[in-house]
N, C-alpha and C. Protein backbone atom coordinates (compact mmCIF):
# COMPACT_ATOMS: atom_id res chain seq x y z
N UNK A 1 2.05 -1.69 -26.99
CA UNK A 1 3.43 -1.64 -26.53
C UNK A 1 3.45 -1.25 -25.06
N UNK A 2 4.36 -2.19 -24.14
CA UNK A 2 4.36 -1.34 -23.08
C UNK A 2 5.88 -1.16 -22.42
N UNK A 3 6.46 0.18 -22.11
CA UNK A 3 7.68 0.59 -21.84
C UNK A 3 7.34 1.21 -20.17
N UNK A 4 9.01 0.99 -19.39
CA UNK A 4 8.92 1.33 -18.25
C UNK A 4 9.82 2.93 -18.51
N UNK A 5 9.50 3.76 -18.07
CA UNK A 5 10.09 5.30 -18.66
C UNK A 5 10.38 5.49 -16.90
N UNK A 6 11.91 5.36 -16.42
CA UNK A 6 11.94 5.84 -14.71
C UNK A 6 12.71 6.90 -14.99
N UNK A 7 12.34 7.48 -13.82
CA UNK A 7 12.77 8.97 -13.40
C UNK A 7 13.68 8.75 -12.37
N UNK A 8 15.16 9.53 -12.38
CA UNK A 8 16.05 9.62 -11.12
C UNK A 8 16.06 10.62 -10.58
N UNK A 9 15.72 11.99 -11.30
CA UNK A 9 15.46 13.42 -10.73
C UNK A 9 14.34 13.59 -9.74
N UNK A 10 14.27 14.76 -9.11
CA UNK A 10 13.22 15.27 -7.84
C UNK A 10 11.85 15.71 -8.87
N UNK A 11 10.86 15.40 -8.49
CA UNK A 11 9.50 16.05 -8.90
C UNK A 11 9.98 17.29 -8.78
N UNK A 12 10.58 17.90 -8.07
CA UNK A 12 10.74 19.63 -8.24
C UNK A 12 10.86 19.92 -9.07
N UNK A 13 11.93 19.45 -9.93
CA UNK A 13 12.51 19.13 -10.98
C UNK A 13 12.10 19.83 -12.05
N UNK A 14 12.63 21.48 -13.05
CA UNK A 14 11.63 21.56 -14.31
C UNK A 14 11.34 20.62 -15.07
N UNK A 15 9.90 20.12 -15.31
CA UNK A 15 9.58 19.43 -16.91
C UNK A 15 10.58 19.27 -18.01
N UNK A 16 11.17 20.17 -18.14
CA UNK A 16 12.08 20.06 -19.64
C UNK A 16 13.39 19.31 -19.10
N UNK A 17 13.86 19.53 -17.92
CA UNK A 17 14.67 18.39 -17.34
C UNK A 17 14.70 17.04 -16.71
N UNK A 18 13.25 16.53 -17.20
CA UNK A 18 12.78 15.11 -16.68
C UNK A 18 13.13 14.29 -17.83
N UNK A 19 14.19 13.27 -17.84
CA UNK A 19 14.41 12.30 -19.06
C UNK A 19 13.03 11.39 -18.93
N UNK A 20 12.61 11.32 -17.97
CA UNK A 20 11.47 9.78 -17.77
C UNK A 20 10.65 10.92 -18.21
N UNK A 21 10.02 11.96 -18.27
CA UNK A 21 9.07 12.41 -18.57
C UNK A 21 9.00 12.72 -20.28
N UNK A 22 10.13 13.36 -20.44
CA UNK A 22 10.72 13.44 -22.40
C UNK A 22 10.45 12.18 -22.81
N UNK A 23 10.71 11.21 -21.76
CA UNK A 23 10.72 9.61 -23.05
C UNK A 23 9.44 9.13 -23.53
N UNK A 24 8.29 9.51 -22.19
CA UNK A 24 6.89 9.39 -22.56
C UNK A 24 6.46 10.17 -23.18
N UNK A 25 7.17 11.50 -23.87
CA UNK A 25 6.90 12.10 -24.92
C UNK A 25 6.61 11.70 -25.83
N UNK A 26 8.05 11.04 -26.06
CA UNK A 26 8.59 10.72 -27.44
C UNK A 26 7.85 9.45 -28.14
N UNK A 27 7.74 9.13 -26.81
CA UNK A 27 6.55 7.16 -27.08
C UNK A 27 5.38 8.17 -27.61
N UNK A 28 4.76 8.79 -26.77
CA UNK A 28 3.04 10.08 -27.68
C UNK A 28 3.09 10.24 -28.91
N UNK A 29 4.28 10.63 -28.86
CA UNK A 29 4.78 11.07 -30.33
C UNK A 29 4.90 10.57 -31.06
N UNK A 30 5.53 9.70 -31.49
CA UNK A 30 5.45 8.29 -31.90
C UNK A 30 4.37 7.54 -32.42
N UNK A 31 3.30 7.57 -31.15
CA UNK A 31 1.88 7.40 -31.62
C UNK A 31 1.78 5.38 -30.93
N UNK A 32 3.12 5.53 -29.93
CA UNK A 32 3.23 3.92 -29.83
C UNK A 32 2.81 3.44 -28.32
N UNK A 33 2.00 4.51 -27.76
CA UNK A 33 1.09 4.36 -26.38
C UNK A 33 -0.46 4.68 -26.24
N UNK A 34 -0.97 4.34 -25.69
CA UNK A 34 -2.85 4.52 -25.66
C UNK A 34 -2.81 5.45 -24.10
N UNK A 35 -2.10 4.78 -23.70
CA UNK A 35 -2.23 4.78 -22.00
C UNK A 35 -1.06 5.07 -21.46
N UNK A 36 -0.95 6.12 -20.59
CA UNK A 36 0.22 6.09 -19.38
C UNK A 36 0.02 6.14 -18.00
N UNK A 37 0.47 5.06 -17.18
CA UNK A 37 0.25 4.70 -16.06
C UNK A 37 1.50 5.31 -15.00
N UNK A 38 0.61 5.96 -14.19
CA UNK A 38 1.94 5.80 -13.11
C UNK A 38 1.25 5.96 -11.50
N UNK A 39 1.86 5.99 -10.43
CA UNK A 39 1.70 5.32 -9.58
C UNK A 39 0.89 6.32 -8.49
N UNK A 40 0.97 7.60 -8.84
CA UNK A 40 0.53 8.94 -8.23
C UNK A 40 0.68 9.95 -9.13
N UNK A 41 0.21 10.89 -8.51
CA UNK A 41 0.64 11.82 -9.32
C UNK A 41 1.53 12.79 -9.03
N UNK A 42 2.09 12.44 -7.46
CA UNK A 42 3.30 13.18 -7.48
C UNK A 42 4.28 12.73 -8.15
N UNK A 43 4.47 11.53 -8.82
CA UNK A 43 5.63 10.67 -9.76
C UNK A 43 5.52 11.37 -10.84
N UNK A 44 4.32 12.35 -11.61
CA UNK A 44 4.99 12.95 -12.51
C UNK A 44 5.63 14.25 -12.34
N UNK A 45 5.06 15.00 -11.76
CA UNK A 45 6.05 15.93 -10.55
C UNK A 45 5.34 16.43 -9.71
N UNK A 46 5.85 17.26 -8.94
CA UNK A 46 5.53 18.41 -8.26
C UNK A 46 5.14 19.97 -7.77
N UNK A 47 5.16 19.94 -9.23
CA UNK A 47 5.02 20.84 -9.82
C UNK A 47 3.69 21.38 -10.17
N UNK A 48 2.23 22.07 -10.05
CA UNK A 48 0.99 21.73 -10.72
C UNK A 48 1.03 21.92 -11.89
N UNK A 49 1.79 22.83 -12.26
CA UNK A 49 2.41 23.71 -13.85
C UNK A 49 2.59 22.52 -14.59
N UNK A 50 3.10 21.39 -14.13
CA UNK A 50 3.94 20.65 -15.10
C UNK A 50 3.23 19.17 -15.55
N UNK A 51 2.59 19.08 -14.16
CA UNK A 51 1.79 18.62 -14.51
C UNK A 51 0.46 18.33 -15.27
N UNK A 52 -0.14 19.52 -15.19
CA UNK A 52 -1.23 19.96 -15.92
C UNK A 52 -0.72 19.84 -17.68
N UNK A 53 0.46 20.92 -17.55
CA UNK A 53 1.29 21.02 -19.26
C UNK A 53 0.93 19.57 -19.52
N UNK A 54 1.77 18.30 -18.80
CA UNK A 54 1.66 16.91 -19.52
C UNK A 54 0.33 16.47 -19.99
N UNK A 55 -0.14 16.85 -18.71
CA UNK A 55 -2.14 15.84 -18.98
C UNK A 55 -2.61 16.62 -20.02
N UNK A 56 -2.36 17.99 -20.35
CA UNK A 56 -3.08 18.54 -21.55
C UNK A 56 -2.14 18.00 -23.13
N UNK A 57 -0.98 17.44 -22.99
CA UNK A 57 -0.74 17.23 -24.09
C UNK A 57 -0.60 15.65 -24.48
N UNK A 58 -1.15 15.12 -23.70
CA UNK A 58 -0.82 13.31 -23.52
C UNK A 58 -2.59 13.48 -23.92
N UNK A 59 -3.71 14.20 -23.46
CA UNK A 59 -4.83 14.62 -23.94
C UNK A 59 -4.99 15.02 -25.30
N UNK A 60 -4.32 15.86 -26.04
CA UNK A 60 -4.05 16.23 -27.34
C UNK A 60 -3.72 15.33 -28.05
N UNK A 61 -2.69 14.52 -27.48
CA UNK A 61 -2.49 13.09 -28.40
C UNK A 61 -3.56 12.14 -28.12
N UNK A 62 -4.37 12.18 -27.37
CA UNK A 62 -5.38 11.18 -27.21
C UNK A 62 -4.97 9.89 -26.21
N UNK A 63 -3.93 10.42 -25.47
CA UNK A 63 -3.78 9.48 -24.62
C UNK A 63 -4.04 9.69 -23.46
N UNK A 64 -4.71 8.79 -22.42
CA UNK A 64 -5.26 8.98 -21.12
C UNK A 64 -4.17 8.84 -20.19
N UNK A 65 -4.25 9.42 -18.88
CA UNK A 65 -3.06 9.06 -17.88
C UNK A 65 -4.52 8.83 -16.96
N UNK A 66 -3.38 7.45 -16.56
CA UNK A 66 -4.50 6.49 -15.32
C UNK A 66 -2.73 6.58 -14.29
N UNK A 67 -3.78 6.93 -12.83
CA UNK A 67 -2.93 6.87 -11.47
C UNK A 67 -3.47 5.78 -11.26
N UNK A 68 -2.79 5.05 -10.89
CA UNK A 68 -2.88 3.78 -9.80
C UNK A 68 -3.28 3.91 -8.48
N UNK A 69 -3.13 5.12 -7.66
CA UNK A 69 -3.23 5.48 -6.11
C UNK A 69 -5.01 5.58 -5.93
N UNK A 70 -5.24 6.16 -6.90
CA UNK A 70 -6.97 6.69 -6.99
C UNK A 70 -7.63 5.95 -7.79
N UNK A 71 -6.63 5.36 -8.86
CA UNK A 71 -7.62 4.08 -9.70
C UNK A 71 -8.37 5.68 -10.90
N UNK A 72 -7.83 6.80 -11.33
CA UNK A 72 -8.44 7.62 -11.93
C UNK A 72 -7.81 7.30 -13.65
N UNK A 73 -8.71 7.39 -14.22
CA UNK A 73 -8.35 7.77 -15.47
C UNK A 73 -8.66 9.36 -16.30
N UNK A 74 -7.80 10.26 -16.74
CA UNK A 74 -8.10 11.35 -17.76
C UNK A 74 -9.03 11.59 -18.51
N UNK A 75 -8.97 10.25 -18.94
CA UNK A 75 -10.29 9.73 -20.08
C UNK A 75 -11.23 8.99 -20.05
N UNK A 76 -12.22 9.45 -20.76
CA UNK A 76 -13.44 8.13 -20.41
C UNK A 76 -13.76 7.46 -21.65
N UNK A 77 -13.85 6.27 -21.71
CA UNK A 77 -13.54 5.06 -23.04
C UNK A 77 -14.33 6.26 -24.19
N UNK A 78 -14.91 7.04 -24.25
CA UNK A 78 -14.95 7.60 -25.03
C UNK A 78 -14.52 8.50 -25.88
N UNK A 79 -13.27 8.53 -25.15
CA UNK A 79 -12.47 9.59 -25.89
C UNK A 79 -11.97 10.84 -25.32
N UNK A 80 -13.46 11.08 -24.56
CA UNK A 80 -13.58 13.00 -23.61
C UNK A 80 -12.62 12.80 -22.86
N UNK A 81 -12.58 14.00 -22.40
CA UNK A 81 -12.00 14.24 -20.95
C UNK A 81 -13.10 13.78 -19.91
N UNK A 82 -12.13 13.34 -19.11
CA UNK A 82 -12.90 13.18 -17.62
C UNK A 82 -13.11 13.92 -16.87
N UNK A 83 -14.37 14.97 -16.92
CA UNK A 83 -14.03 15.91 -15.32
C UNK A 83 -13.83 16.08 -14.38
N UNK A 84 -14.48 14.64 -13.76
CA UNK A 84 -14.32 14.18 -12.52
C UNK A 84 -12.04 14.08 -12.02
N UNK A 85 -11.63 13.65 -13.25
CA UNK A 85 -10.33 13.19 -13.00
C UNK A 85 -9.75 14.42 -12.80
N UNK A 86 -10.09 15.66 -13.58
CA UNK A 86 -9.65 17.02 -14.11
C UNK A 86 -9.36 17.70 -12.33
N UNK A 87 -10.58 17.38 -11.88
CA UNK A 87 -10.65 18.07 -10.54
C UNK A 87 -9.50 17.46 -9.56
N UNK A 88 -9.42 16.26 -9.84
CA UNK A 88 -8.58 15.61 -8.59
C UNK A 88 -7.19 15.74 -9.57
N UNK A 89 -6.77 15.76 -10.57
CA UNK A 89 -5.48 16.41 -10.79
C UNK A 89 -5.30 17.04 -10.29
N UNK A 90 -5.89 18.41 -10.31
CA UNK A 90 -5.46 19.84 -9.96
C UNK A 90 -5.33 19.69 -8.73
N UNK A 91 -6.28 19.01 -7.66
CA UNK A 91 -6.03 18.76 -6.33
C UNK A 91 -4.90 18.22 -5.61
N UNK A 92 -4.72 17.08 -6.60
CA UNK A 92 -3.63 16.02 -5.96
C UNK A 92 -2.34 16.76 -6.37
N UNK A 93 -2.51 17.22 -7.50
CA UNK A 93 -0.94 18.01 -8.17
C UNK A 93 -0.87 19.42 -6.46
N UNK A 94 -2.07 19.77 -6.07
CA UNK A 94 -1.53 20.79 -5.43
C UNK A 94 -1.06 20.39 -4.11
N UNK A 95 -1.52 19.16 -4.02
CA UNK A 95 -1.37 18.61 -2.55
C UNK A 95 0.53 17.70 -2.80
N UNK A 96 0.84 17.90 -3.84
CA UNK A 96 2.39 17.11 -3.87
C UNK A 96 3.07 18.54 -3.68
N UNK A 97 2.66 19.47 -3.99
CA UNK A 97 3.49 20.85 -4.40
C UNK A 97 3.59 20.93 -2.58
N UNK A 98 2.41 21.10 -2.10
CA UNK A 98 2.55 21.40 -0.70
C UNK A 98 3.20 20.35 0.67
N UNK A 99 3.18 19.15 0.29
CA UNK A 99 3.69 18.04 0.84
C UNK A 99 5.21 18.54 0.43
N UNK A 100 6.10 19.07 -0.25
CA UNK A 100 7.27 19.53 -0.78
C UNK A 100 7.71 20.51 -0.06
N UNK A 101 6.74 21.59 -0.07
CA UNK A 101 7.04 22.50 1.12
C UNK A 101 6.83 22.42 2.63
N UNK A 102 5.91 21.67 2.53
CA UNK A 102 6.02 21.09 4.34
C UNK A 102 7.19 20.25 4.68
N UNK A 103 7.81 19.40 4.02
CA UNK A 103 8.90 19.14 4.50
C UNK A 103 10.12 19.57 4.42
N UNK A 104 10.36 20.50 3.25
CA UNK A 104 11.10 21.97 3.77
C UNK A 104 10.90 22.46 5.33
N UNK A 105 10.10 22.96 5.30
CA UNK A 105 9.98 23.70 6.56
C UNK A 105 10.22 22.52 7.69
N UNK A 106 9.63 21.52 7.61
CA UNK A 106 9.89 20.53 8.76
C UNK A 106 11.36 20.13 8.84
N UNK A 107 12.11 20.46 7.44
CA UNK A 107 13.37 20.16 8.02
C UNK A 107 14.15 21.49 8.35
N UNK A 108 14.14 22.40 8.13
CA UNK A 108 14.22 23.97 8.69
C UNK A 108 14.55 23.89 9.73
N UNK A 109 13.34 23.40 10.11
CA UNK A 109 12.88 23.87 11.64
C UNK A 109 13.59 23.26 13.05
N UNK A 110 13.80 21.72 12.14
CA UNK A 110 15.10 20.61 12.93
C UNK A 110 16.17 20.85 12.80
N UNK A 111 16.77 21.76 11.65
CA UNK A 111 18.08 22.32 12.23
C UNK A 111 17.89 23.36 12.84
N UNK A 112 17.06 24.66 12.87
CA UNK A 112 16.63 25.34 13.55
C UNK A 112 17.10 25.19 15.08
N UNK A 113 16.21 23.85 15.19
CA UNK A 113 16.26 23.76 16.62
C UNK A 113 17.43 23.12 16.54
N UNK A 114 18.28 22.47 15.93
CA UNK A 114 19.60 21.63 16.43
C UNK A 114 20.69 22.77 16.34
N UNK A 115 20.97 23.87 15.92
CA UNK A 115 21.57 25.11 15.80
C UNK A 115 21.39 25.53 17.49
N UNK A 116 20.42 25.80 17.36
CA UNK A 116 19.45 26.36 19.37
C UNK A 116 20.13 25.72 20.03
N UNK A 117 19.99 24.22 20.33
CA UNK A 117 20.86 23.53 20.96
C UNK A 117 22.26 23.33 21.05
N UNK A 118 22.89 24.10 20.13
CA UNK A 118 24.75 24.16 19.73
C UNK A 118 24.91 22.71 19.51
N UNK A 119 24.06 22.42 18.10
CA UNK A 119 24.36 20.98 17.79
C UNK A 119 25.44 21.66 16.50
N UNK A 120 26.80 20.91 16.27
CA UNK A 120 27.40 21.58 15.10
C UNK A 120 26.79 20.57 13.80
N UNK A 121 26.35 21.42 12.68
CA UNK A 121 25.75 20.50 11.58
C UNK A 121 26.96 20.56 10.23
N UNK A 122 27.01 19.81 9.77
CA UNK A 122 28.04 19.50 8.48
C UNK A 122 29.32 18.63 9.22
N UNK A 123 30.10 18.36 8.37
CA UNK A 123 31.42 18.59 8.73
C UNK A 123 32.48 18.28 10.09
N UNK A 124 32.90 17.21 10.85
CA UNK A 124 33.72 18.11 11.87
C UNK A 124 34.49 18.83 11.89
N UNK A 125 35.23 19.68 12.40
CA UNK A 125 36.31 20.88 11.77
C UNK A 125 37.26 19.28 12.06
N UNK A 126 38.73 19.75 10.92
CA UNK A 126 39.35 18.91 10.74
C UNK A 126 39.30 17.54 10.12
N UNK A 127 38.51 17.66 9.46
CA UNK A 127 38.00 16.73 8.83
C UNK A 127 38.15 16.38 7.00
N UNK A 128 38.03 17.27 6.95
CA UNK A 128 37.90 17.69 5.10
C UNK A 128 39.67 17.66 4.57
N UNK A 129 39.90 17.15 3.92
CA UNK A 129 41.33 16.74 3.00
C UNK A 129 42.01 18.09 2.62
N UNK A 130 43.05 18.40 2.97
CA UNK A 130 43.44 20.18 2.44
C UNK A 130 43.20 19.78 0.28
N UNK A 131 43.40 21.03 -0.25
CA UNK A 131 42.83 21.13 -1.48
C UNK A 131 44.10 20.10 -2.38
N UNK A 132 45.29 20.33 -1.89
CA UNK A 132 46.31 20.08 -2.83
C UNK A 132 46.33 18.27 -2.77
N UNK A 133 46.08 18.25 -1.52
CA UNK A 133 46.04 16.20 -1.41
C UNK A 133 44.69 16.00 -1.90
N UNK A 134 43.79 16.34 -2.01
CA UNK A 134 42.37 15.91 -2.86
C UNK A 134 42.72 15.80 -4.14
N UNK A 135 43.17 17.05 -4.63
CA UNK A 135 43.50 16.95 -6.24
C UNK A 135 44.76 15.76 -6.50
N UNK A 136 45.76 15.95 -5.47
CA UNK A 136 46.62 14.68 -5.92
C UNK A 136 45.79 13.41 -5.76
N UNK A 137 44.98 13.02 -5.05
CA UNK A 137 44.49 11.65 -5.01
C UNK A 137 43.51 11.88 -6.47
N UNK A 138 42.74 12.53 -6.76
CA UNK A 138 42.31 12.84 -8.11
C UNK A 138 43.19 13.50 -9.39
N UNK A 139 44.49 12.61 -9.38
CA UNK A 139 44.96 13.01 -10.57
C UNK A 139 44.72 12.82 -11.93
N UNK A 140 44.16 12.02 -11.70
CA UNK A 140 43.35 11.35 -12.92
C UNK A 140 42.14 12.61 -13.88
N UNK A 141 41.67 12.85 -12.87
CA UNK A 141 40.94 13.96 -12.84
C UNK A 141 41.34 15.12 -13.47
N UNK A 142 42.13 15.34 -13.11
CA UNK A 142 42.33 16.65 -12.89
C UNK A 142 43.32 16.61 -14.10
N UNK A 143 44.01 15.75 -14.93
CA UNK A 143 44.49 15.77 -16.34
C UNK A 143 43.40 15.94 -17.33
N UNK A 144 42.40 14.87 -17.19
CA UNK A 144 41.23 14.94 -18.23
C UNK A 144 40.48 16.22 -17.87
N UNK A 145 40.69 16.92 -17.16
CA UNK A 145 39.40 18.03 -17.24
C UNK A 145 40.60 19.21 -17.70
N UNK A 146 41.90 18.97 -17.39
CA UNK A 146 42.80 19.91 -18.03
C UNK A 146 42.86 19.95 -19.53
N UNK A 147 42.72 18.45 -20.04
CA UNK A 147 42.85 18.34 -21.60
C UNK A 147 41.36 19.38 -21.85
N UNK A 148 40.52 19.71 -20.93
CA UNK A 148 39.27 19.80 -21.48
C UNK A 148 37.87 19.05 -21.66
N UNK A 149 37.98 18.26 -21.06
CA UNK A 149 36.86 16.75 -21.14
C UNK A 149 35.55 17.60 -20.45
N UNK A 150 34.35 17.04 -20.70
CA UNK A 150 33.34 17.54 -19.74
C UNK A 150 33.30 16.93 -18.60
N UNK A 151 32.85 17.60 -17.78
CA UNK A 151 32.48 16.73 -16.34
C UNK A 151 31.94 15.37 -16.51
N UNK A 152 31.12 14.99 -17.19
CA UNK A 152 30.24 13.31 -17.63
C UNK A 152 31.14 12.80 -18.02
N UNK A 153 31.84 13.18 -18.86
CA UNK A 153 32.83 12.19 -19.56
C UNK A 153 34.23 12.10 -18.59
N UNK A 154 34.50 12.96 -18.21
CA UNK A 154 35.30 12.32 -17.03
C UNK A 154 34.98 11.34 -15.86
N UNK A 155 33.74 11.66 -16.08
CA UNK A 155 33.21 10.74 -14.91
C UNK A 155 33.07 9.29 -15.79
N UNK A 156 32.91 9.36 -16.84
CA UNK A 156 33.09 8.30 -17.59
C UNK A 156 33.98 7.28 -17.67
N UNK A 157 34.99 8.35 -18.18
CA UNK A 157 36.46 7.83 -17.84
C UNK A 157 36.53 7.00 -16.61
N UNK A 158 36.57 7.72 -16.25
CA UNK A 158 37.65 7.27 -14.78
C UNK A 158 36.43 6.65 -13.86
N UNK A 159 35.50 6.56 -14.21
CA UNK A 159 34.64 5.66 -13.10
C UNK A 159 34.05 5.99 -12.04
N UNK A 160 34.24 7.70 -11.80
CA UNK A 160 33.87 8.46 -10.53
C UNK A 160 32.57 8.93 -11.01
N UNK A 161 32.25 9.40 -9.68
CA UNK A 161 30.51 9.67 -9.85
C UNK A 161 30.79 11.10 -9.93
N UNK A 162 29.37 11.92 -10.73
CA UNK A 162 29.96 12.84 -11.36
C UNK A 162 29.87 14.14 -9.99
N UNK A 163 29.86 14.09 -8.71
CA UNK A 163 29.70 15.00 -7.81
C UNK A 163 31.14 15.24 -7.45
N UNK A 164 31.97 13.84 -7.37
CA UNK A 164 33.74 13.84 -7.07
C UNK A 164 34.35 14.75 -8.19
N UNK A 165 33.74 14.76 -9.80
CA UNK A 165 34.72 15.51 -10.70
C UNK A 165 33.96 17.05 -10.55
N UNK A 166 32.80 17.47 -10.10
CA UNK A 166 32.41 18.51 -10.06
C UNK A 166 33.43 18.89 -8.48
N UNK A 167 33.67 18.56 -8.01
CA UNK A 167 34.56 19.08 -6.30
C UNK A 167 35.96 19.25 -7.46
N UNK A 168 36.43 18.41 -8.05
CA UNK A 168 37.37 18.52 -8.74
C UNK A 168 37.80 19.62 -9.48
N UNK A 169 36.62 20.06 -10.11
CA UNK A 169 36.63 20.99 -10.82
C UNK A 169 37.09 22.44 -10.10
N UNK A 170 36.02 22.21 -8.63
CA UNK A 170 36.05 23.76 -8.07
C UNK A 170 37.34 23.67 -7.84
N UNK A 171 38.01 22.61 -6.96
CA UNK A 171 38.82 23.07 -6.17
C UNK A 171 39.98 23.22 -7.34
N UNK A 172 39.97 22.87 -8.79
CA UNK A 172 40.87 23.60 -9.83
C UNK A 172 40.71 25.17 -9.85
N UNK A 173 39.37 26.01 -10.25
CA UNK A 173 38.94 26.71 -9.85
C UNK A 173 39.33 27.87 -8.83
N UNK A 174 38.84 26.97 -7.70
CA UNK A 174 39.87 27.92 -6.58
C UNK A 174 40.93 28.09 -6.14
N UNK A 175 41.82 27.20 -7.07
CA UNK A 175 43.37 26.98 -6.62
C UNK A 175 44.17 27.42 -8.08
């Protein structure tokens, strides 16, 4: 069998909140995969924790994870573990964790310096909708989350993406 399992969340991301990662669970589980392929190994996260957790239990089920970037497989047609692969997990998992924090800091550091310079960041003042005309243009909104609806399902409803009914929400909230 072969299934495409994508991820929309950040590798930062905890494990237990990866749907693409739960679904290749559930395929293990199942017993309806040999093999899971993916493209690096920062694609399964970024995490080394979380990573490691997966390869030891996709291992337990007897299934190998092959990266495409290194051409590595987990397993060797025999069944074992691969040690050779074992080492460059732990490596490559630590080198996504740190590629994560270097560009933290690299972006830090560019507002940093655009702050230094009296660059203004966000927003222009005057810009942002006062609270009471936002919620009127979201009236829609702002009935269904009154009946009680969840945020998803309003977003359901009404067709908005769910970051517009979460603003919705606060500015109920704060008003």
């Amino acid at each position: 069998m072969v299934a495409i399992c994508e991820e929309t969340l950040s590798g930062t991301t905890a494990g237990s909140d990866r749907t693409g990662l739960q679904a290749v669970r559930e395929l293990v589980t199942a017993g309806t995969v040999k093999k899971v392929l993916v493209h690096e190994v920062s694609r399964l996260s970024r995490r080394p924790s979380v990573v490691h957790s997966f390869v030891e239990e996709m291992e337990q089920a007897g299934v190998s994870l092959y990266w495409h970037a290194q051409r590595i497989e987990t397993m060797l047609p025999s069944g074992k573990r691969n040690p050779a692969a074992a080492i460059m997990l732990a490596l490559l998992a630590e080198m996504a964790r740190a590629e994560t924090d270097t560009l933290r800091e690299r972006i830090k550091s560019g507002l940093d310096a655009a702050r230094r310079k009296g660059v203004t960041l966000g927003r222009k003042p005057g810009s942002t909708v006062p609270t009471a005309a936002f919620l009127a243009k979201h009236k829609d909104v702002v009935r269904l989350l009154k009946e009680g609806h969840s945020v998803r399902n309003a977003a359901k409803i009404t067709g908005k993406g769910g970051s517009t009914i979460q603003r919705v929400k606060a500015a109920l909230a704060d008003g």
